[in-house]
Protein backbone atom coordinates (compact mmCIF):
# COMPACT_ATOMS: atom_id res chain seq x y z
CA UNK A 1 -3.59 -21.76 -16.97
CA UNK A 2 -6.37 -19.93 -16.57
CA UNK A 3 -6.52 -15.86 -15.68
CA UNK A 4 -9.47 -14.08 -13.96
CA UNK A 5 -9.69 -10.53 -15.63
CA UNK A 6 -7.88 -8.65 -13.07
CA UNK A 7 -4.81 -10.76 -13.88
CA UNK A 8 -5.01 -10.28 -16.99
CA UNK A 9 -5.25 -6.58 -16.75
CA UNK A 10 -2.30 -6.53 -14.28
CA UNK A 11 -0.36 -8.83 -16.72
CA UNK A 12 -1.18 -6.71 -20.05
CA UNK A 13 0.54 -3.46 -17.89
CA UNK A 14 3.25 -5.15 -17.11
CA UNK A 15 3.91 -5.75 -21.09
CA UNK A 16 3.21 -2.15 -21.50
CA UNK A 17 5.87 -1.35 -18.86
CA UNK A 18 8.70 -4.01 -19.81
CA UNK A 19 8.35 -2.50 -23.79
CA UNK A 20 9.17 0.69 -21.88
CA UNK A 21 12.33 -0.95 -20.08
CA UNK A 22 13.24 -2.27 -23.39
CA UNK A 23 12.98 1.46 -25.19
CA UNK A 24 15.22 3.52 -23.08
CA UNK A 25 18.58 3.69 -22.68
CA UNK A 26 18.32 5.33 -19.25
CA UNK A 27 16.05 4.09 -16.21
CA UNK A 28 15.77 6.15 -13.36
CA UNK A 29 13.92 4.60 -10.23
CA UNK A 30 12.59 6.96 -7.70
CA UNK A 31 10.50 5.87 -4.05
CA UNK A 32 9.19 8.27 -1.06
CA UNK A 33 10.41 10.10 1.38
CA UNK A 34 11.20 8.82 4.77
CA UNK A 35 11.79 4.92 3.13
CA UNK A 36 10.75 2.10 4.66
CA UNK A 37 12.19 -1.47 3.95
CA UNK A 38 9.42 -2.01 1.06
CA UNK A 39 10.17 1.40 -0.31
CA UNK A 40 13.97 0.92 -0.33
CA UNK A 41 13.96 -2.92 -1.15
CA UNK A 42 11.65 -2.56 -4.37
CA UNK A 43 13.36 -0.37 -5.38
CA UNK A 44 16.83 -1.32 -5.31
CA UNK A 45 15.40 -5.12 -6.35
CA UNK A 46 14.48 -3.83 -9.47
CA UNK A 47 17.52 -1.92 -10.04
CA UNK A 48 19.45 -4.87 -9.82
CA UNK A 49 16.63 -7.05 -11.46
CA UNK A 50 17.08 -4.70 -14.55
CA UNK A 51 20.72 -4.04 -14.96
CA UNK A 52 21.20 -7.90 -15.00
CA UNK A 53 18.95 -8.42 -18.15
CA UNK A 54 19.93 -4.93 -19.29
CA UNK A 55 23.69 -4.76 -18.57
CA UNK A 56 24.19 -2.16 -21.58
CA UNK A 57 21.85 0.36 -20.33
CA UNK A 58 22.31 3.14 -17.74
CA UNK A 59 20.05 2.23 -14.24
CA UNK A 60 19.99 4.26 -11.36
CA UNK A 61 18.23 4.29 -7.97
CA UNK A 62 17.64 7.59 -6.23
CA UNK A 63 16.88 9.41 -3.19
CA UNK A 64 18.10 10.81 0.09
CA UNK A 65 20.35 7.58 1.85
CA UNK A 66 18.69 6.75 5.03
CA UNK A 67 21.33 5.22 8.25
CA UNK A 68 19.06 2.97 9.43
CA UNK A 69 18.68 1.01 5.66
CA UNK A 70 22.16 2.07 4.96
CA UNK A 71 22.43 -1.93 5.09
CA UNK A 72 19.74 -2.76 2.20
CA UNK A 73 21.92 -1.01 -0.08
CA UNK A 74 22.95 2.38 -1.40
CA UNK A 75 21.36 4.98 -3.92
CA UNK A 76 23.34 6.94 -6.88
CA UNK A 77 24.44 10.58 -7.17
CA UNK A 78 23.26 11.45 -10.93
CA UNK A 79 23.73 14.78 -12.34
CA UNK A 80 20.15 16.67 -13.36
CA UNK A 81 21.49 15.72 -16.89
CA UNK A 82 21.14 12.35 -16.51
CA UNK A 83 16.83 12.46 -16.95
CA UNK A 84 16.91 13.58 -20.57
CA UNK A 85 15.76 11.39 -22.26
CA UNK A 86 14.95 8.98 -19.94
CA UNK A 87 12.64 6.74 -18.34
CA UNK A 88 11.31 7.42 -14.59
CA UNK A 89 10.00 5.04 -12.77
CA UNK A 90 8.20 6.29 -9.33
CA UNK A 91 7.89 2.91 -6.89
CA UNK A 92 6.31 2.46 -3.71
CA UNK A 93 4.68 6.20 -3.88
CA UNK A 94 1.03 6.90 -3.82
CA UNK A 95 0.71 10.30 -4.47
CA UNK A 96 2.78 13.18 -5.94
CA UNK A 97 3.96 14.85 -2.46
CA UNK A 98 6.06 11.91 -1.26
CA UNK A 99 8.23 11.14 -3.82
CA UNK A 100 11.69 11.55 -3.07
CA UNK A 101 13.75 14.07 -5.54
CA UNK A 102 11.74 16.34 -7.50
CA UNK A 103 13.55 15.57 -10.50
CA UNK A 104 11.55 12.90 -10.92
CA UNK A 105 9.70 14.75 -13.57
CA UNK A 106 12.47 15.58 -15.49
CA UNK A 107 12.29 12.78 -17.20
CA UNK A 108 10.90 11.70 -20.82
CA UNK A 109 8.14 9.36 -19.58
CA UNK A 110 6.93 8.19 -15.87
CA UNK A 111 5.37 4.99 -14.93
CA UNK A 112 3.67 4.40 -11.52
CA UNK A 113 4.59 1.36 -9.61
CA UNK A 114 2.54 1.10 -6.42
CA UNK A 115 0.75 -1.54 -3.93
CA UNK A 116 -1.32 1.45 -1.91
CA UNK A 117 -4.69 2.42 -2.76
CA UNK A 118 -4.98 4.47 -5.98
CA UNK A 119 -6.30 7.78 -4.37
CA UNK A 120 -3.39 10.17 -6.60
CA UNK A 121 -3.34 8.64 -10.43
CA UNK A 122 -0.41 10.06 -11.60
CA UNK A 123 2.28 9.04 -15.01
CA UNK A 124 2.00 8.15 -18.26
CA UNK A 125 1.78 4.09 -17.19
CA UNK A 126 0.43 3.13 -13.79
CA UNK A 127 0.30 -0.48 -12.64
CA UNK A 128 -1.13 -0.33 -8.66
CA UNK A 129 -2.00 -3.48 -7.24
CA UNK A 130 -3.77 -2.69 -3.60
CA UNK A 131 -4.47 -6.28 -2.70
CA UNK A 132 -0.37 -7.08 -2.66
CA UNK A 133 1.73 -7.15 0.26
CA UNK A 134 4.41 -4.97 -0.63
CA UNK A 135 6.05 -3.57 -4.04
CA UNK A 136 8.94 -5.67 -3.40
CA UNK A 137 6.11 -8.87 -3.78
CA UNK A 138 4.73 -7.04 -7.31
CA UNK A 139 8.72 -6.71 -8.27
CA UNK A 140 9.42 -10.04 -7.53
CA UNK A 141 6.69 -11.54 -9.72
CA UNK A 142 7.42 -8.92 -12.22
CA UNK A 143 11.31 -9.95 -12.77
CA UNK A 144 10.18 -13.33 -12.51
CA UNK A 145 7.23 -13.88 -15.38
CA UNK A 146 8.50 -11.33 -17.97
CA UNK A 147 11.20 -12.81 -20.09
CA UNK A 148 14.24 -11.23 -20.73
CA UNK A 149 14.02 -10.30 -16.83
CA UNK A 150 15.17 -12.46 -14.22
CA UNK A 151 15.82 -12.54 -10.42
CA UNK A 152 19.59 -12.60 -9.58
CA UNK A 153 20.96 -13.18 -5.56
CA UNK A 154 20.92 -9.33 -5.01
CA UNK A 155 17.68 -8.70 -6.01
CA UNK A 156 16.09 -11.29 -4.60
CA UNK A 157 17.65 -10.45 -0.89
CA UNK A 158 16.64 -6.67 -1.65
CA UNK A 159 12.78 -8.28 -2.31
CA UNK A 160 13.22 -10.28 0.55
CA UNK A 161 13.89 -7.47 3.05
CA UNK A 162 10.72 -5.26 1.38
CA UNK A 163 8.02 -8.10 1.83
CA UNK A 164 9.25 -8.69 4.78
CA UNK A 165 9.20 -5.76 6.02
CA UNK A 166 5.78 -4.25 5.05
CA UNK A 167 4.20 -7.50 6.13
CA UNK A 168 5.76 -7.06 9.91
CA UNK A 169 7.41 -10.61 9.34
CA UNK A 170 4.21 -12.29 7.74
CA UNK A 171 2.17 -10.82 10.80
CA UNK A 172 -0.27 -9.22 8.36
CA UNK A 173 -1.23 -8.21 4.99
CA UNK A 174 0.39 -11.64 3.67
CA UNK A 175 -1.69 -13.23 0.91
CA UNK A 176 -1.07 -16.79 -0.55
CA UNK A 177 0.74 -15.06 -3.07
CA UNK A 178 3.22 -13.20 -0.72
CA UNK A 179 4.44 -16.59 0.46
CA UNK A 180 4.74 -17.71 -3.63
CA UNK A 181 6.85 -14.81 -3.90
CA UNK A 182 8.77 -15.69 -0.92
CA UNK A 183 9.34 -19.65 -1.73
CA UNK A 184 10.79 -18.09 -5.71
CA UNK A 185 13.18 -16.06 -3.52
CA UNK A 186 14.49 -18.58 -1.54
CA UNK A 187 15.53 -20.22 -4.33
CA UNK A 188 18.66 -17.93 -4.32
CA UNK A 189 21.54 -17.31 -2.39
CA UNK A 190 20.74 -15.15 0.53
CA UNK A 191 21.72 -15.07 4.47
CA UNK A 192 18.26 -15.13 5.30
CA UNK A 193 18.89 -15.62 9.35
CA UNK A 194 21.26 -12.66 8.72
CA UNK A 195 18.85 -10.55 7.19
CA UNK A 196 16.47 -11.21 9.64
CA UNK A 197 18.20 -11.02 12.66
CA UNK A 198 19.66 -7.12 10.88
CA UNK A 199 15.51 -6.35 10.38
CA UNK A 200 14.82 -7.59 14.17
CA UNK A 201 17.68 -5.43 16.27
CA UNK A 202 17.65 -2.19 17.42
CA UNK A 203 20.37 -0.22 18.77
CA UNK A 204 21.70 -0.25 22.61
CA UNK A 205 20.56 3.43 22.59
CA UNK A 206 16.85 2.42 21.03
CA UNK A 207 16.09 -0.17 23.66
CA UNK A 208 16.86 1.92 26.42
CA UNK A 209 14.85 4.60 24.62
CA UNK A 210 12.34 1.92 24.43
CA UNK A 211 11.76 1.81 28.74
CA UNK A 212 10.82 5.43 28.10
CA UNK A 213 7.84 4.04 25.64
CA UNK A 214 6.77 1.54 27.45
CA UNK A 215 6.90 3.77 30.34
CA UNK A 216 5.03 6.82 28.78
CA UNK A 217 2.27 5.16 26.20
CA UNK A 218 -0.94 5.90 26.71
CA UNK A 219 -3.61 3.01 26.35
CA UNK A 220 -7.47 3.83 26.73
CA UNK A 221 -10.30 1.85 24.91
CA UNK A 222 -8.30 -0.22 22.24
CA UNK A 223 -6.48 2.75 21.40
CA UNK A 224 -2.91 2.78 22.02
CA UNK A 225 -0.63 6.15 21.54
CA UNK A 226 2.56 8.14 22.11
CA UNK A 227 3.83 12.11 21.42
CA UNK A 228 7.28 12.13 21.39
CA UNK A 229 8.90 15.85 20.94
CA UNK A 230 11.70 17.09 19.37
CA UNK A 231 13.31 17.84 23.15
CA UNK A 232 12.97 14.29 23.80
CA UNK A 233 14.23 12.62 20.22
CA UNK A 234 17.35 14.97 20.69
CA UNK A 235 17.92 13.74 24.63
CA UNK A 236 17.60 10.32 23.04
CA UNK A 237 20.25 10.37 20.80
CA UNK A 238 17.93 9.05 18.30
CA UNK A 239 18.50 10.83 14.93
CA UNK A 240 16.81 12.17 12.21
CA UNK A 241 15.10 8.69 11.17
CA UNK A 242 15.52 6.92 14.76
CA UNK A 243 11.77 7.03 15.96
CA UNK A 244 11.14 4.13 13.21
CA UNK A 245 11.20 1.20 15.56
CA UNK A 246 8.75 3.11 18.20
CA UNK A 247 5.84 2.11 15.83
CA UNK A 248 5.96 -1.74 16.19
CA UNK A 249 6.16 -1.21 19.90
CA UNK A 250 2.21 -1.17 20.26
CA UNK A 251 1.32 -4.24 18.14
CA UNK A 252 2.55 -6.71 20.84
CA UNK A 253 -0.48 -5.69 23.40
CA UNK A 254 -3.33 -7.46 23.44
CA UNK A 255 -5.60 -4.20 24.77
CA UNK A 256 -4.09 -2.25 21.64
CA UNK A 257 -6.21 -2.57 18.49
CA UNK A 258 -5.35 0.36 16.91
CA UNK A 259 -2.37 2.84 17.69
CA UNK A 260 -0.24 6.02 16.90
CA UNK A 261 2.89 8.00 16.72
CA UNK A 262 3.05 11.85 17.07
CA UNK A 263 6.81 12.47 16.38
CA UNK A 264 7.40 16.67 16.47
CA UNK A 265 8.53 17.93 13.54
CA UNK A 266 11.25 20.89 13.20
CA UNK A 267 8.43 23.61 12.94
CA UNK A 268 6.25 22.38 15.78
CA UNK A 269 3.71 20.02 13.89
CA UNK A 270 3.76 16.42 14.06
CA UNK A 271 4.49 13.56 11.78
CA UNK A 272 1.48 10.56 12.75
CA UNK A 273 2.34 6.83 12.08
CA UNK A 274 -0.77 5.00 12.35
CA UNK A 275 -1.17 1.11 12.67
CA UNK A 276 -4.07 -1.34 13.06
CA UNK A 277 -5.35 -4.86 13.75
CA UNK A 278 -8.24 -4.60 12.32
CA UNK A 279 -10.04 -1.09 12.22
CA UNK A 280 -9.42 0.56 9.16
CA UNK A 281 -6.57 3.31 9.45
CA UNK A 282 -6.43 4.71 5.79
CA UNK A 283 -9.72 6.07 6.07
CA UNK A 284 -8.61 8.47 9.32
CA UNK A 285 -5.08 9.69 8.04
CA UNK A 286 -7.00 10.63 4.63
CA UNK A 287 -8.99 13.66 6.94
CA UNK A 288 -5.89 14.38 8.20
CA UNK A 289 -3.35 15.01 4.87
CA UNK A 290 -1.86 11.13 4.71
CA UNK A 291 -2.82 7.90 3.50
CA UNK A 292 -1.50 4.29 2.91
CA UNK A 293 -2.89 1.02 3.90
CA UNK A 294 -5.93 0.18 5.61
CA UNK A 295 -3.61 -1.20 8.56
CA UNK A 296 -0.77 1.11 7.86
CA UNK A 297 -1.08 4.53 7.06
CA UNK A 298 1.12 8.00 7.56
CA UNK A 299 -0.62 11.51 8.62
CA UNK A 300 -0.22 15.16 9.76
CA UNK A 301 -1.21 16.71 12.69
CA UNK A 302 -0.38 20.35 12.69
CA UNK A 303 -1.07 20.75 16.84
CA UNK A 304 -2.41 19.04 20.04
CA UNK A 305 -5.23 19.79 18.76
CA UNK A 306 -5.59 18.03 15.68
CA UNK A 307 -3.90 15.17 17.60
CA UNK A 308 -6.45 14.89 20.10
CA UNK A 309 -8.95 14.62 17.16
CA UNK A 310 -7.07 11.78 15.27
CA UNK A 311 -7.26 9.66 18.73
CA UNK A 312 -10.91 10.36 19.11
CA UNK A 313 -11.68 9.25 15.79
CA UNK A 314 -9.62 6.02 16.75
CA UNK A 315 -11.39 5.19 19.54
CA UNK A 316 -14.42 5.47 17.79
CA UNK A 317 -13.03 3.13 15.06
CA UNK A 318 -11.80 0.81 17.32
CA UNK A 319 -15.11 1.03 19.51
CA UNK A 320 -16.93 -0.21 15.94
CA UNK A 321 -14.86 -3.38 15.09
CA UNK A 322 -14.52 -4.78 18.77
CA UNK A 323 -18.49 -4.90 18.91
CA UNK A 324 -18.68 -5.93 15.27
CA UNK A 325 -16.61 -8.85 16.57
CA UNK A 326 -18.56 -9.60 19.91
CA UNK A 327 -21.53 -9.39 17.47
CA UNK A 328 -19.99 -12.05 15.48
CA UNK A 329 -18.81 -14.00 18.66
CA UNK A 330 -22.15 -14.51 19.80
C-alpha cells in the first residue's frame, strides 16, 4: 500500500498517541461545551474503544450531561483526584475556551484530538485532521488500524451517531473515506433504523415551536436568519439546550444559501449558529469570537448590533458564490 505524506504524518501521530494510551494508567477524555452528536459520540466511542483493549486501566469520559444526547450515552463523575497522574485527552475542541471542565489541565500530559481547522494549537500531542468529516470518522479509523485497539458494538454505534451527525446524514462534508468508515461500522451490531429514526425526531413541543420558525425567519438575498430571545425559548418550553434542532430548519430552502441563529443568552448577548451551502462560514464567525467549519461554524454577537453586521457580511458572502456559480454556469 502506498501512503502520500500527509498519511503518513497522520499515521506516525497516531503511534505517538497510542504509546501514550499504552503509558498511563488513567485516561481522561474531555469534548466542548454545548456537545453536539460528533462531540459526544467521539468521545464516548473512544472511551469504549479503549477500555475494551485496555480493560485494566481507569477510562473516563467527562463533561456537563446534555438531555437531548442523554440517549448517546452518559459521562462520569470523577473526583479532581482522579487527573494526577494521568493522561487527558481533549476531542472534538478547537481551541482552549470550549472545552468542557477546566480540569482538563490537571492532568500529567494532554493530547489534541480534533477535525476543525487548527487556528488554537494547544497540548503536548496534537493530531487535527481538517479534511475529515467528524472526530467520530478519525476515531473510527483510529480504533480500527492501531493494533491492540479494536471497535466493539458500543463504540461503533457511538461513531455511528457522531459521523452522522456532523455530516447532516451524509448531506455534506462526507468524503470517500467517511463512507469507509461507515461500511467498517456496519459491520457490528447496531439498530441503525433506531438510531436514526432517535437522530431524526423532535419533540411534540419542538415541532409546534417549529410553526413559530417557519413563521418568523427572515429570508433576503440567499441569506436566511432567525433571533430567538430568552422570553420566547422560556414560552416555548424549550430548555436550556432545546434551540438545537432550529439550525437544520434553514437547509431545506432552496433560496437559503447561507443562514443563522441568534439564540439570547442569560446576560443579553447572543449565541450565533452559522450554516452554509457553499459560502464559507468559518471565515465570518472568526471576526466575530467563534470558529469551526467552513459550512458549520459557532459565534458571538454581543447586541443587535453586531448581529446586524454578521448578516451583512453574509449576504455579501453569499452575493460572491451565487455569481461565482452563474459565472461558471455560463
Amino acid at each position: 500500500m502506498i501512503f502520500n505524506s500527509a498519511r503518513l504524518k497522520d499515521m506516525d501521530i497516531q503511534y505517538q498517541i497510542l504509546r501514550q494510551i499504552e503509558k498511563y494508567q488513567t485516561i481522561i477524555i474531555h469534548r466542548h461545551q454545548r456537545p453536539d452528536p460528533d462531540a459526544v459520540g467521539s468521545q464516548l466511542g473512544l472511551k469504549n474503544g479503549l477500555q475494551a483493549a485496555f480493560p485494566e486501566k481507569n477510562i473516563y469520559a467527562v463533561g456537563k450531561e446534555i438531555t437531548g444526547l442523554a440517549w448517546v450515552g452518559s459521562m462520569d463523575i470523577i473526583p479532581d483526584s482522579t487527573y494526577e497522574n494521568a493522561l487527558v485527552i481533549v476531542i472534538d475542541t478547537a481551541n482552549v475556551a470550549r472545552i468542557d471542565d477546566d480540569r482538563f489541565k490537571n492532568g500529567d500530559k494532554l493530547i489534541k484530538i480534533d477535525h476543525h481547522p487548527n487556528d488554537e494549537p494547544y497540548g503536548d500531542l496534537m493530531w487535527v485532521e481538517p479534511g475529515r468529516s467528524s472526530c467520530s470518522e478519525m476515531v473510527t479509523f483510529f480504533l480500527d488500524d492501531n493494533i491492540p485497539l479494536l471497535l466493539t458494538d458500543e463504540a461503533a454505534r457511538n461513531l455511528y451517531i457522531g459521523i452522522v451527525g456532523d455530516t447532516g446524514r451524509f448531506m455534506y462534508a462526507s468524503t470517500p473515506e467517511t463512507f469507509i468508515a461507515v461500511s467498517k461500522l456496519y459491520h457490528f451490531s447496531i439498530d441503525y433504523e433506531r438510531v436514526n429514526r432517535e437522530m431524526s425526531s423532535i419533540s411534540l413541543v419542538q415541532a409546534r415551536f417549529s410553526g413559530k420558525v417557519y413563521d418568523e425567519m427572515k429570508v433576503e438575498d440567499h441569506v436566511g436568519w432567525i433571533t430567538l430571545t430568552k422570553a420566547e425559548i422560556e414560552a416555548g418550553h424549550l430548555g436550556n439546550e432545546g434551540t438545537n434542532f432550529v439550525v437544520g430548519m434553514f437547509g431545506s430552502i432552496k433560496e437559503v444559501l447561507v443562514w443563522a441563529n441568534f439564540i439570547e443568552n442569560d446576560d443579553g448577548s447572543y449565541r450565533v449558529r452559522l450554516r452554509s451551502k457553499g459560502p464559507n462560514v468559518n471565515e465570518i464567525a472568526k471576526l466575530h469570537n467563534g470558529g469551526g467549519h467552513d459550512m458549520a461554524s459557532g459565534a458571538k454577537a454581543k447586541d443587535q448590533t453586531e448581529i446586524d453586521q454578521i448578516i451583512k457580511e453574509l449576504k455579501e458572502s453569499a452575493n460572491i458564490f451565487s455569481t461565482s456559480l452563474e459565472k461558471t454556469a455560463k
